[in-house]
Protein backbone atom coordinates (compact mmCIF):
# COMPACT_ATOMS: atom_id res chain seq x y z
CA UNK A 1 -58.13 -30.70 -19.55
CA UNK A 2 -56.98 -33.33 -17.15
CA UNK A 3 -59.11 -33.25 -13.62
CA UNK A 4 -55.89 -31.94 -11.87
CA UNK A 5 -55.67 -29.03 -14.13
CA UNK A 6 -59.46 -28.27 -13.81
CA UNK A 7 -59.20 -27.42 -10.47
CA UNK A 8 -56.17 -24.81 -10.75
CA UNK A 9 -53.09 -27.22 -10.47
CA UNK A 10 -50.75 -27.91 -12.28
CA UNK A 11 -48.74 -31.37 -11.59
CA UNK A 12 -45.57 -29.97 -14.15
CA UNK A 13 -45.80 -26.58 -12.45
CA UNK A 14 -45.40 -24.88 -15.94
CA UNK A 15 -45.94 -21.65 -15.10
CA UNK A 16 -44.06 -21.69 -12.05
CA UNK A 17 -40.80 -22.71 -14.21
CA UNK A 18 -41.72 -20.30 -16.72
CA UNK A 19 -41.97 -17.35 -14.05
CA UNK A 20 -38.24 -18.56 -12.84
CA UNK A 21 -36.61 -19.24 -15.57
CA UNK A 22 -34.53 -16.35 -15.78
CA UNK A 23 -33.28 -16.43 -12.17
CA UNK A 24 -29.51 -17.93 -11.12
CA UNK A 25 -29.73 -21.91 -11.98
CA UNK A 26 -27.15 -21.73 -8.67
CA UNK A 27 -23.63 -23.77 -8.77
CA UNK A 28 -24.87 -27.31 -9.88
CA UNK A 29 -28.31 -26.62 -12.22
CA UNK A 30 -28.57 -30.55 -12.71
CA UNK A 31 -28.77 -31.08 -8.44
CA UNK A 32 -31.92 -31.77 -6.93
CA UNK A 33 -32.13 -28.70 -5.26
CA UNK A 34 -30.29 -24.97 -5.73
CA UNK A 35 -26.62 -25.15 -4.46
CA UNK A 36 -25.34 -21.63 -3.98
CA UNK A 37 -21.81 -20.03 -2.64
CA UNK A 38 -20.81 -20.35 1.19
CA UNK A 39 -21.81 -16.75 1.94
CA UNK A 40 -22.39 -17.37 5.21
CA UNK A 41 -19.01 -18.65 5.88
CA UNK A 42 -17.19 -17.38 2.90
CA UNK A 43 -15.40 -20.39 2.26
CA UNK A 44 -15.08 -21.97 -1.27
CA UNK A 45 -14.69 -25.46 -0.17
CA UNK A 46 -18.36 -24.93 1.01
CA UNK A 47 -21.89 -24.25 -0.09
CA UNK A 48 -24.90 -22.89 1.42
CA UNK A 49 -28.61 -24.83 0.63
CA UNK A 50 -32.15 -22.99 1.67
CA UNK A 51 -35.08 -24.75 0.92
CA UNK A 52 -38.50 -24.02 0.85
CA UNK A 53 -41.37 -26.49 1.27
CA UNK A 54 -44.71 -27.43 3.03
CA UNK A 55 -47.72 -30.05 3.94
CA UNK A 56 -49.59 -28.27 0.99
CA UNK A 57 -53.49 -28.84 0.96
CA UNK A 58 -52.86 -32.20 2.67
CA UNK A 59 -53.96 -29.99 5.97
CA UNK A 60 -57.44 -29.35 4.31
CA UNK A 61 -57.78 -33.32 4.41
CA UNK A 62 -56.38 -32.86 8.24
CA UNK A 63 -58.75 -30.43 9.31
CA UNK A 64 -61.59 -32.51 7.67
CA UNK A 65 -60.72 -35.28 9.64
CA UNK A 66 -60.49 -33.84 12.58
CA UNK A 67 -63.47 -31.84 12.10
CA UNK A 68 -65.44 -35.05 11.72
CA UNK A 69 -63.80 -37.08 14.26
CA UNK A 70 -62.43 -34.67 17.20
CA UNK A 71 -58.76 -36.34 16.97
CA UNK A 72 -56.77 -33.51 17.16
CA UNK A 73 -53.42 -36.00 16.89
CA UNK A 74 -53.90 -36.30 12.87
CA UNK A 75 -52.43 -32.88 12.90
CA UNK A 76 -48.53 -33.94 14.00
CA UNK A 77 -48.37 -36.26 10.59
CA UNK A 78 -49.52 -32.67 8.87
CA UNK A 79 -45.85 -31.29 11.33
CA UNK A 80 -44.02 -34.37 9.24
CA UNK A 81 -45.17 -33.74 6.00
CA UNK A 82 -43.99 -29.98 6.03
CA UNK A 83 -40.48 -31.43 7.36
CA UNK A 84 -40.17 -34.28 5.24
CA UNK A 85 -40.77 -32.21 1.88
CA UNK A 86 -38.00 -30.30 2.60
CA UNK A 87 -35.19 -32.65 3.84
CA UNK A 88 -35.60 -35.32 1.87
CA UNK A 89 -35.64 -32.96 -1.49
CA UNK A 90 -32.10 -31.80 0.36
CA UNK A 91 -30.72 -35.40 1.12
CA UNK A 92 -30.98 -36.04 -2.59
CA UNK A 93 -28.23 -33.42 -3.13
CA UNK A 94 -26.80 -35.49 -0.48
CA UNK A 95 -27.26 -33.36 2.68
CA UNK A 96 -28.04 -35.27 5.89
CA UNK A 97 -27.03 -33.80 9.38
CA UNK A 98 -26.91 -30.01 10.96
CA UNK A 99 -29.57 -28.93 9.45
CA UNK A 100 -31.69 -25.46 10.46
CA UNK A 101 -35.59 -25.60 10.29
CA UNK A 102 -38.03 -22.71 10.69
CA UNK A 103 -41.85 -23.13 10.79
CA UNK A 104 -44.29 -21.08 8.92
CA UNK A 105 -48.26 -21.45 10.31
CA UNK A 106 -51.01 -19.21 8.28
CA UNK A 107 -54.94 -20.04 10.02
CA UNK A 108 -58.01 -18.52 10.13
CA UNK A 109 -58.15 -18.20 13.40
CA UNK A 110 -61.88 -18.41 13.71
CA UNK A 111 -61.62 -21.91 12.60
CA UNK A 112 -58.16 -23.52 14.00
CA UNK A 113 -57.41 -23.26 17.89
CA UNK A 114 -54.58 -23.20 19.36
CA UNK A 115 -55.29 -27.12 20.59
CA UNK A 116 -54.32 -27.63 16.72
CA UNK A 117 -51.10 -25.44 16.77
CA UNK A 118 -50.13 -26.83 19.40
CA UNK A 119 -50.21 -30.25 17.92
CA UNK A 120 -48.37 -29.46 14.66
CA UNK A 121 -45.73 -27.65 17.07
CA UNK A 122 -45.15 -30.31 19.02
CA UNK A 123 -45.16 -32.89 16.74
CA UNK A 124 -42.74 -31.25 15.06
CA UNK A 125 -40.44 -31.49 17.64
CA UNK A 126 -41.04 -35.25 18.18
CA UNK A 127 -39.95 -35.84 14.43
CA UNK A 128 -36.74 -33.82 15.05
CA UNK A 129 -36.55 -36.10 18.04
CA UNK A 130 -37.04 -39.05 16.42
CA UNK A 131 -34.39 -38.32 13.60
CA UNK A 132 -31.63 -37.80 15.85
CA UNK A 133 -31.66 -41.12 17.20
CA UNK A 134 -30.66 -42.30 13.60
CA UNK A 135 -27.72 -39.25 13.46
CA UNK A 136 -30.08 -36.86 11.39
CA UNK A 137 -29.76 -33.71 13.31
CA UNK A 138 -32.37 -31.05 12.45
CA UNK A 139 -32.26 -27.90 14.91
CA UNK A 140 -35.86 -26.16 15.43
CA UNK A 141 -35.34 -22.37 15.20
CA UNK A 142 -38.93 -21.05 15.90
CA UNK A 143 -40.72 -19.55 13.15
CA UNK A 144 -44.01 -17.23 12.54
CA UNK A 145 -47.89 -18.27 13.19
CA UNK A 146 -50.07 -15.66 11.39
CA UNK A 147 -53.69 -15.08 11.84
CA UNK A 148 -54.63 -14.76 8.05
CA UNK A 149 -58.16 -15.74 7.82
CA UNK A 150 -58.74 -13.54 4.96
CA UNK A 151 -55.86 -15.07 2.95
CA UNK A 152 -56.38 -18.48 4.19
CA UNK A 153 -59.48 -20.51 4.31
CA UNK A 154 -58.30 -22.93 6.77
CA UNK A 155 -54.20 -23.29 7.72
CA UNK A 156 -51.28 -23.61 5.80
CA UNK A 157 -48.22 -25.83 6.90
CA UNK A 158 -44.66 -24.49 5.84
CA UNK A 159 -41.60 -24.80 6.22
CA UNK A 160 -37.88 -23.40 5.25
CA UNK A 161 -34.71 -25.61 5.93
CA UNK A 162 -31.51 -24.28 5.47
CA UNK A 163 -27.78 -25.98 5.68
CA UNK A 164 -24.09 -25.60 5.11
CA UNK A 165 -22.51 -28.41 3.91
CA UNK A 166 -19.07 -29.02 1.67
CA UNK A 167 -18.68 -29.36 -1.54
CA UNK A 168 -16.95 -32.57 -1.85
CA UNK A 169 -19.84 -33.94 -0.06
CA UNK A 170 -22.45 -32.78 -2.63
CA UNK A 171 -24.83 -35.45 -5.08
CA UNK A 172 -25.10 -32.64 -8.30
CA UNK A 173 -26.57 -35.69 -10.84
CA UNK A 174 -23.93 -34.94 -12.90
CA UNK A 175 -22.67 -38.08 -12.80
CA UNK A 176 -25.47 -39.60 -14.05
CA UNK A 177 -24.82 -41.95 -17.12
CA UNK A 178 -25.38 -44.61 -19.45
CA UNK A 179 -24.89 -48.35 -17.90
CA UNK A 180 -26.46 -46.65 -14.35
CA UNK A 181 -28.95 -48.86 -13.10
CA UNK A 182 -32.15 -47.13 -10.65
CA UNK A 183 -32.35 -47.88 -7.37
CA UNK A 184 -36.19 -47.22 -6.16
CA UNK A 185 -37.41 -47.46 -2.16
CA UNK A 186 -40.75 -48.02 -1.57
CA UNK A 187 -43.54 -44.76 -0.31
CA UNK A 188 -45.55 -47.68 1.10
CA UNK A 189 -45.27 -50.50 4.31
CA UNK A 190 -43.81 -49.71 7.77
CA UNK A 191 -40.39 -48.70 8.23
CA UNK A 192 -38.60 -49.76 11.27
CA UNK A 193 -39.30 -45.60 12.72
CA UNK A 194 -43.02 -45.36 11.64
CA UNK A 195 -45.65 -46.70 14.24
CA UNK A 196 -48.10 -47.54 11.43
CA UNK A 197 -48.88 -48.70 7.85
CA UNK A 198 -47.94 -45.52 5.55
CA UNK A 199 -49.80 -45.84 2.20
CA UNK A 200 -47.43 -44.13 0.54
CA UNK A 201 -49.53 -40.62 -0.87
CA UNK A 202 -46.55 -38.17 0.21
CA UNK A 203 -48.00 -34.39 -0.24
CA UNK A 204 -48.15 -34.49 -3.85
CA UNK A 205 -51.41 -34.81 -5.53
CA UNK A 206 -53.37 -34.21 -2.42
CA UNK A 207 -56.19 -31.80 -4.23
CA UNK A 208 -56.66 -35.04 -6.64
CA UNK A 209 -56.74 -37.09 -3.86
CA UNK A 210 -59.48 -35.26 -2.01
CA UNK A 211 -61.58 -34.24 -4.37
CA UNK A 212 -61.40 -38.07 -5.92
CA UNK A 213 -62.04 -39.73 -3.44
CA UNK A 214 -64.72 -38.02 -0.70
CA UNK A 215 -68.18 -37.31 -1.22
CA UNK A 216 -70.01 -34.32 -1.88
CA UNK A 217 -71.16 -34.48 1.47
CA UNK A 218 -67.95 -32.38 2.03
CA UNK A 219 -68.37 -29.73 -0.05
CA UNK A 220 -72.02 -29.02 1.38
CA UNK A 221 -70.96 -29.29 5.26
CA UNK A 222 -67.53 -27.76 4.96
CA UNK A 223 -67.75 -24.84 1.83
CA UNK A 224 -64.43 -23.60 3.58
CA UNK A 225 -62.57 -26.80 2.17
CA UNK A 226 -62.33 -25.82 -1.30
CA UNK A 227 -62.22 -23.20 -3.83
CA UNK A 228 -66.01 -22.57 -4.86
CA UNK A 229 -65.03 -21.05 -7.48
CA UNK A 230 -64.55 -24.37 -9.31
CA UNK A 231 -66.53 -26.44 -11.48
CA UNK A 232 -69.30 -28.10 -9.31
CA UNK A 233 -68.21 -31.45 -11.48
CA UNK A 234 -64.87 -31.53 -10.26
CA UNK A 235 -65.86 -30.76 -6.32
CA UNK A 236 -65.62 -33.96 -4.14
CA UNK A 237 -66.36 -36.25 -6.97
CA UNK A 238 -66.03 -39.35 -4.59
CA UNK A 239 -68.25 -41.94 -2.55
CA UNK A 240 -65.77 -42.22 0.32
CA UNK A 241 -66.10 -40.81 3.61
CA UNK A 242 -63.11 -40.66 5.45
CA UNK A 243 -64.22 -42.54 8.22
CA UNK A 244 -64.77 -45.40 6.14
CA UNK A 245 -62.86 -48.56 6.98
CA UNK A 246 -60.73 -50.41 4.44
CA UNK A 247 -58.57 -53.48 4.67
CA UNK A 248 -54.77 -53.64 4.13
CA UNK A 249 -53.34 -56.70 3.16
CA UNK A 250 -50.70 -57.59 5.64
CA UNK A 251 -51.70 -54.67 7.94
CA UNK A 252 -54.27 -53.90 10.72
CA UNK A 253 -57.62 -52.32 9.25
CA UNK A 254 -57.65 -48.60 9.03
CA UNK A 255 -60.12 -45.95 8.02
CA UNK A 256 -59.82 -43.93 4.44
CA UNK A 257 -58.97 -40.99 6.47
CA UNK A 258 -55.50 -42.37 7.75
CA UNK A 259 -54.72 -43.87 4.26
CA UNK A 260 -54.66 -40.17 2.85
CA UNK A 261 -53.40 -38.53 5.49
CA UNK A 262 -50.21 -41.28 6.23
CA UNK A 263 -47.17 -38.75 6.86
CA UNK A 264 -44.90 -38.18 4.65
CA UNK A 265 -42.22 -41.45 4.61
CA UNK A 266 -38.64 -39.80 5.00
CA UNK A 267 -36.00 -41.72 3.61
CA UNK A 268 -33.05 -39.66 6.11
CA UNK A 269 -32.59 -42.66 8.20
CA UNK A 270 -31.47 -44.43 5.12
CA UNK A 271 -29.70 -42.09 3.24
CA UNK A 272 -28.06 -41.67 6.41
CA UNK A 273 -26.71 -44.69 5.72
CA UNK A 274 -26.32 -44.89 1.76
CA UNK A 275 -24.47 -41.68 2.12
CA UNK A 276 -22.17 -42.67 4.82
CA UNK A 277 -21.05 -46.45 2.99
CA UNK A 278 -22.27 -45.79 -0.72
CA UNK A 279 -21.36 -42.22 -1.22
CA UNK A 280 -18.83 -42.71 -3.76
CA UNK A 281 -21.43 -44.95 -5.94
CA UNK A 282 -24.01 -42.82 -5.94
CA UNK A 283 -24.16 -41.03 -9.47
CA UNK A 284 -27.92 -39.24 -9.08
CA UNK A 285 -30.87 -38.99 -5.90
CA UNK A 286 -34.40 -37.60 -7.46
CA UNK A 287 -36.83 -37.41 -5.09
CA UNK A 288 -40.54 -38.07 -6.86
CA UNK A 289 -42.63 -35.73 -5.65
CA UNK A 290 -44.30 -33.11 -7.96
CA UNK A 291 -44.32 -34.61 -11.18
CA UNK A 292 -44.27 -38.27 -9.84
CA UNK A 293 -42.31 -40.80 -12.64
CA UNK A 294 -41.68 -38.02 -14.57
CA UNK A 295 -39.71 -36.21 -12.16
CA UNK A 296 -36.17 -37.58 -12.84
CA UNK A 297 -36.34 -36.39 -16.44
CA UNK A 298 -35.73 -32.53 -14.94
CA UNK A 299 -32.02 -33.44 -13.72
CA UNK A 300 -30.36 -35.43 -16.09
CA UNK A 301 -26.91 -34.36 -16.99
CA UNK A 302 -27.02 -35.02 -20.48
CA UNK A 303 -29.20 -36.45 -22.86
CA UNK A 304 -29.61 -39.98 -21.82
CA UNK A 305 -32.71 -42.74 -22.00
CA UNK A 306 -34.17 -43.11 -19.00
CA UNK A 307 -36.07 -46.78 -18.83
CA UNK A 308 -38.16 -47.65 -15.70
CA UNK A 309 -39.34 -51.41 -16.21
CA UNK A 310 -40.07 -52.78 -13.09
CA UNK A 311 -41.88 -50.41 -10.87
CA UNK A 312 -43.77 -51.36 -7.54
CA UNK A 313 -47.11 -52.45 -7.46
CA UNK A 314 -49.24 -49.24 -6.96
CA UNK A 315 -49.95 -49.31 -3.41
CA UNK A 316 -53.86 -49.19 -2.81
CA UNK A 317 -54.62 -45.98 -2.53
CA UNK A 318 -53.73 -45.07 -5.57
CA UNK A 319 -55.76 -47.49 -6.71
CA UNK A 320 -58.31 -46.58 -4.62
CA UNK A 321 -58.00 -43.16 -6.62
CA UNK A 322 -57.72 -44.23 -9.87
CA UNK A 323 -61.05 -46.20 -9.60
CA UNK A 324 -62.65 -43.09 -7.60
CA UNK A 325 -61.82 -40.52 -10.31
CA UNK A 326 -61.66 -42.69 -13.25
CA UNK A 327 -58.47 -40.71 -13.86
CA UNK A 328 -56.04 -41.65 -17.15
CA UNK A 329 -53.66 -44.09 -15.84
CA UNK A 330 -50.92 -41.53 -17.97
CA UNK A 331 -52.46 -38.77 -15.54
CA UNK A 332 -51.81 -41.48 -12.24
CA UNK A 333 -48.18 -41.09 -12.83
CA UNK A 334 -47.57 -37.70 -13.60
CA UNK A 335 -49.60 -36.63 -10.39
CA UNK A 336 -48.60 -39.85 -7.73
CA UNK A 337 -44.89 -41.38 -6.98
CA UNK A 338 -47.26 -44.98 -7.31
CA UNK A 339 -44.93 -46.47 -5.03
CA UNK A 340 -41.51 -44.90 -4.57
CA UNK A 341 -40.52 -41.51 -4.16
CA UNK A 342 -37.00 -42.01 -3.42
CA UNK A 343 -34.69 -43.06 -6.71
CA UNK A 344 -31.13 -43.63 -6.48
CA UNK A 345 -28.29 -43.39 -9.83
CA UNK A 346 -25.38 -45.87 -9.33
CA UNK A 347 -23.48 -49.05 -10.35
CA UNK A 348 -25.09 -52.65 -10.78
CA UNK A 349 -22.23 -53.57 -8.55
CA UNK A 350 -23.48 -51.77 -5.20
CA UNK A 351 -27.29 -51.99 -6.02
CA UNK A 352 -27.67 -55.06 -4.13
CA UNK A 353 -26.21 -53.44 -1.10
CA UNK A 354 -27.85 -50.55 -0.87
CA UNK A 355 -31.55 -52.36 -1.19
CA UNK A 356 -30.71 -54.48 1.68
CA UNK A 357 -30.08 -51.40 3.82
CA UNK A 358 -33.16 -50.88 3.04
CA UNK A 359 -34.37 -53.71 3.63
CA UNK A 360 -32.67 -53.65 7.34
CA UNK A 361 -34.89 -50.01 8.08
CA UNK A 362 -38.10 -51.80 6.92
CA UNK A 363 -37.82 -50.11 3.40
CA UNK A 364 -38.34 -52.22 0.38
CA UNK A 365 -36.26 -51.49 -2.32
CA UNK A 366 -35.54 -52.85 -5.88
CA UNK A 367 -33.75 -51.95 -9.28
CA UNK A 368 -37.02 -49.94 -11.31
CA UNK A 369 -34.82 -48.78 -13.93
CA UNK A 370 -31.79 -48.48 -15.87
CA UNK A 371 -30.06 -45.58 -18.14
CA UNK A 372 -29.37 -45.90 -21.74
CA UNK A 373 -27.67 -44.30 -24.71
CA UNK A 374 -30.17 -42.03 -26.38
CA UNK A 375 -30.25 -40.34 -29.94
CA UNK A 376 -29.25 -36.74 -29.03
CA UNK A 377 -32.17 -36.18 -26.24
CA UNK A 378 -33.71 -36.61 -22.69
CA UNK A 379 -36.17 -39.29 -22.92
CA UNK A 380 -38.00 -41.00 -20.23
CA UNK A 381 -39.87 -44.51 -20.85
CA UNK A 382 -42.27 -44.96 -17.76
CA UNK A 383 -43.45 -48.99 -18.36
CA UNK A 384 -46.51 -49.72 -16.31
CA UNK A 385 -49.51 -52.26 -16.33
CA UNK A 386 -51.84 -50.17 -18.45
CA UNK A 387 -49.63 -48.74 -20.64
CA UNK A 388 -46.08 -47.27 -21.95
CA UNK A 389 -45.91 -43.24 -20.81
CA UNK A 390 -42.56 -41.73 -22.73
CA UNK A 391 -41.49 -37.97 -22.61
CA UNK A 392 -39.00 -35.89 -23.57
C-alpha cells in the first residue's frame, strides 16, 4: 500500500465513484463538472451547475501554523482554497461570472475562536473582491458555522457554488480529439493578483504533504492534528518544522509553513479571458486536482491517446516531498498537479495565443501534451524525469 492509502485516502477516490456510480451522469457526463436542466428558470436554452468543494485538511496545516506562530492571517489563504476548488473545477465547464457562493464552517469550538472565523470570513470576502476587478463576479450568500467538536477535531473549510449559465456557452470535453494539442498553466510563480510566491500545492494531497514533510514533534504536541488511529510509521514522518526557512530561486526567502500552505492559484482571471477571445477553440478544460496527471483521463470523449511530453519542472515543494517521504515518483503524480493544474484542449493554431495571455497575468504557460489516435481505448502516457507512468 502506497503511504497515501495507509493513512485512509485515496488519491483515485475509488470508492467514492463506486458509491455514485449509479446516480444521473447529468446532461454532458464527459464535462468537468455535473451539468443539469435549468430548473430554476425552466428554460432549455439554459443549465443549472451546483458544486461542492472545500480547503480539505489543508486547515489542519493552518491551524498548526498558527498554533506555533500566533499569525492568525494564514487562515484567509485557507478562505481561498475553499473558493478556488470550486470555481475553477466550474470554469473548466466554462463558467466564469454570476456566480452564488455559500460557506460551510465545522470547529471545535474549544480549540478555534472566533479571531479565526473571523479571518476565513473576511478573507473570503477580499477574494470575491479581488475577482471582480478582473469581471469574475462571485456573490457571498452567507452560509452555516457549526460548533461540532465531537465530529471535528479541529475546523473544516467548505464551500458550495452554484450558477446558471447557457448552454451554448458550456466546455462539455466533447470536443476533445485527435490532432488537439494541451495547453498547461503553471500552479507555481506569482501571478499579476497574488502578493506572493505560490508554490503551487493546491488542496490536493495535503495529508501527504503534512505527514511527509513535518516532524513528529507534531504528532506529540498537537494529538488533535491527526487520526491516531493510524500507523505510528506513517504519522509526521518528516524533519521539517514549519517554521523552517527555505530559499526560492527567483523569490524572497520564505518559511516551509507558507510553501504548504500557498492558496490555492485560481486561474478565473485568465479563463476570463481565454473564454471571452478563445472560446470557440477550446475543445476540453480539466482541472488537475484529485488525481493530479491522471486526472484528464476521466473526461475524454472517446477513446483517444493522451501524451504529456513536456511537463513543468516540479516546483520545489514537491520536491521537497518527494525527498521527505521517499514517495514513488509514479505515486508523486497521481497525488500532486507537479506544476500545472489548469489544462486546456484546442488547436496548434491558437495555442500560442492563449499562453501569452498567460503570460500577460503572470501565468506561465506551455504546450505539455498532445492527443493521438489510439487502438480502441483511453490511454494516458504521463512522460516525466524518472520515468514513463501510462494508464488506461
Amino acid at each position: 500500500m502506497s503511504l497515501y492509502s495507509q493513512r485512509g485516502v485515496s488519491a483515485q477516490k475509488e470508492e467514492v465513484h463506486k458509491a455514485t456510480e449509479k446516480l444521473d451522469q447529468g446532461l454532458y457526463p464527459h464535462a468537468f463538472c455535473k451539468i443539469y436542466p435549468d430548473y430554476l428558470g425552466g428554460d432549455a436554452n439554459w443549465v443549472n451547475l451546483m458544486h461542492a468543494d472545500g480547503a480539505g485538511t489543508k486547515s489542519i496545516l493552518a491551524y498548526l501554523y498558527w498554533k506555533q506562530t500566533g499569525d492568525t492571517s494564514i487562515w484567509k489563504g485557507i478562505a481561498q482554497d475553499a473558493i478556488v476548488m470550486n470555481i475553477d473545477d466550474l470554469l473548466c465547464v466554462g463558467i466564469n461570472d454570476n456566480l452564488l457562493f455559500s460557506s460551510t464552517i465545522d470547529r471545535n469550538k474549544r480549540l478555534i475562536p472566533g479571531e479565526v472565523l473571523e479571518a476565513i470570513i473576511s478573507g473570503t470576502q477580499e477574494f470575491f473582491d479581488e475577482m471582480k476587478t478582473y469581471g469574475v463576479n462571485i456573490h457571498y450568500l452567507g452560509g452555516e458555522t457549526a460548533d461540532v467538536g465531537d465530529v471535528v477535531r479541529t475546523i473544516a473549510v467548505n464551500g458550495t457554488m452554484t450558477a446558471r449559465w447557457p448552454k451554448e456557452k458550456l466546455v462539455t470535453n466533447d470536443l476533445i480529439t485527435e490532432g488537439d494539442v494541451i495547453v498547461g498553466f503553471a500552479s507555481a510563480g506569482k501571478a499579476k493578483y497574488e502578493n506572493s510566491y505560490n508554490s503551487g500545492i493546491g488542496s490536493n494531497g495535503l495529508t501527504s504533504a503534512r505527514h511527509d514533510a513535518l516532524n513528529k514533534i507534531y504528532a506529540k504536541d498537537f494529538p488533535e492534528s491527526f487520526d491516531t488511529g493510524l500507523p505510528e510509521e506513517v504519522v509526521y514522518i518528516g524533519n521539517h518544522r514549519l517554521t523552517d526557512t527555505i530559499p526560492i530561486p527567483g523569490f524572497e526567502t520564505t518559511d516551509i509553513g507558507h510553501l504548504v500552505l500557498s492558496a490555492t492559484r485560481t486561474y478565473a482571471p485568465l479563463m476570463k479571458v481565454l473564454l471571452g477571445e478563445y472560446f470557440n477553440d477550446i475543445h476540453g478544460l480539466v482541472h488537475c486536482s484529485g488525481g493530479g496527471q491522471t486526472k484528464c483521463l476521466k473526461y475524454l470523449p472517446k477513446p483517444v491517446r493522451i501524451i504529456k511530453d513536456n511537463l513543468f519542472e516540479p516546483p520545489i515543494v514537491f520536491n521537497l516531498l518527494q525527498q521527505a517521504s521517499g514517495s514513488d515518483w509514479r505515486e508523486m503524480y497521481q497525488v500532486f498537479n507537479m506544476g500545472h493544474r489548469l489544462e486546456v484542449f484546442t488547436n496548434d493554431h491558437n495555442a500560442g495565443k492563449m499562453i501569452e495571455a498567460g503570460k500577460a497575468l503572470g501565468i506561465e504557460g506551455r504546450i505539455v501534451g498532445r492527443v493521438e489516435a489510439s487502438q480502441g481505448q483511453k490511454e494516458l502516457v504521463v512522460h516525466s524525469p524518472d520515468g514513463t507512468l501510462v494508464k488506461y
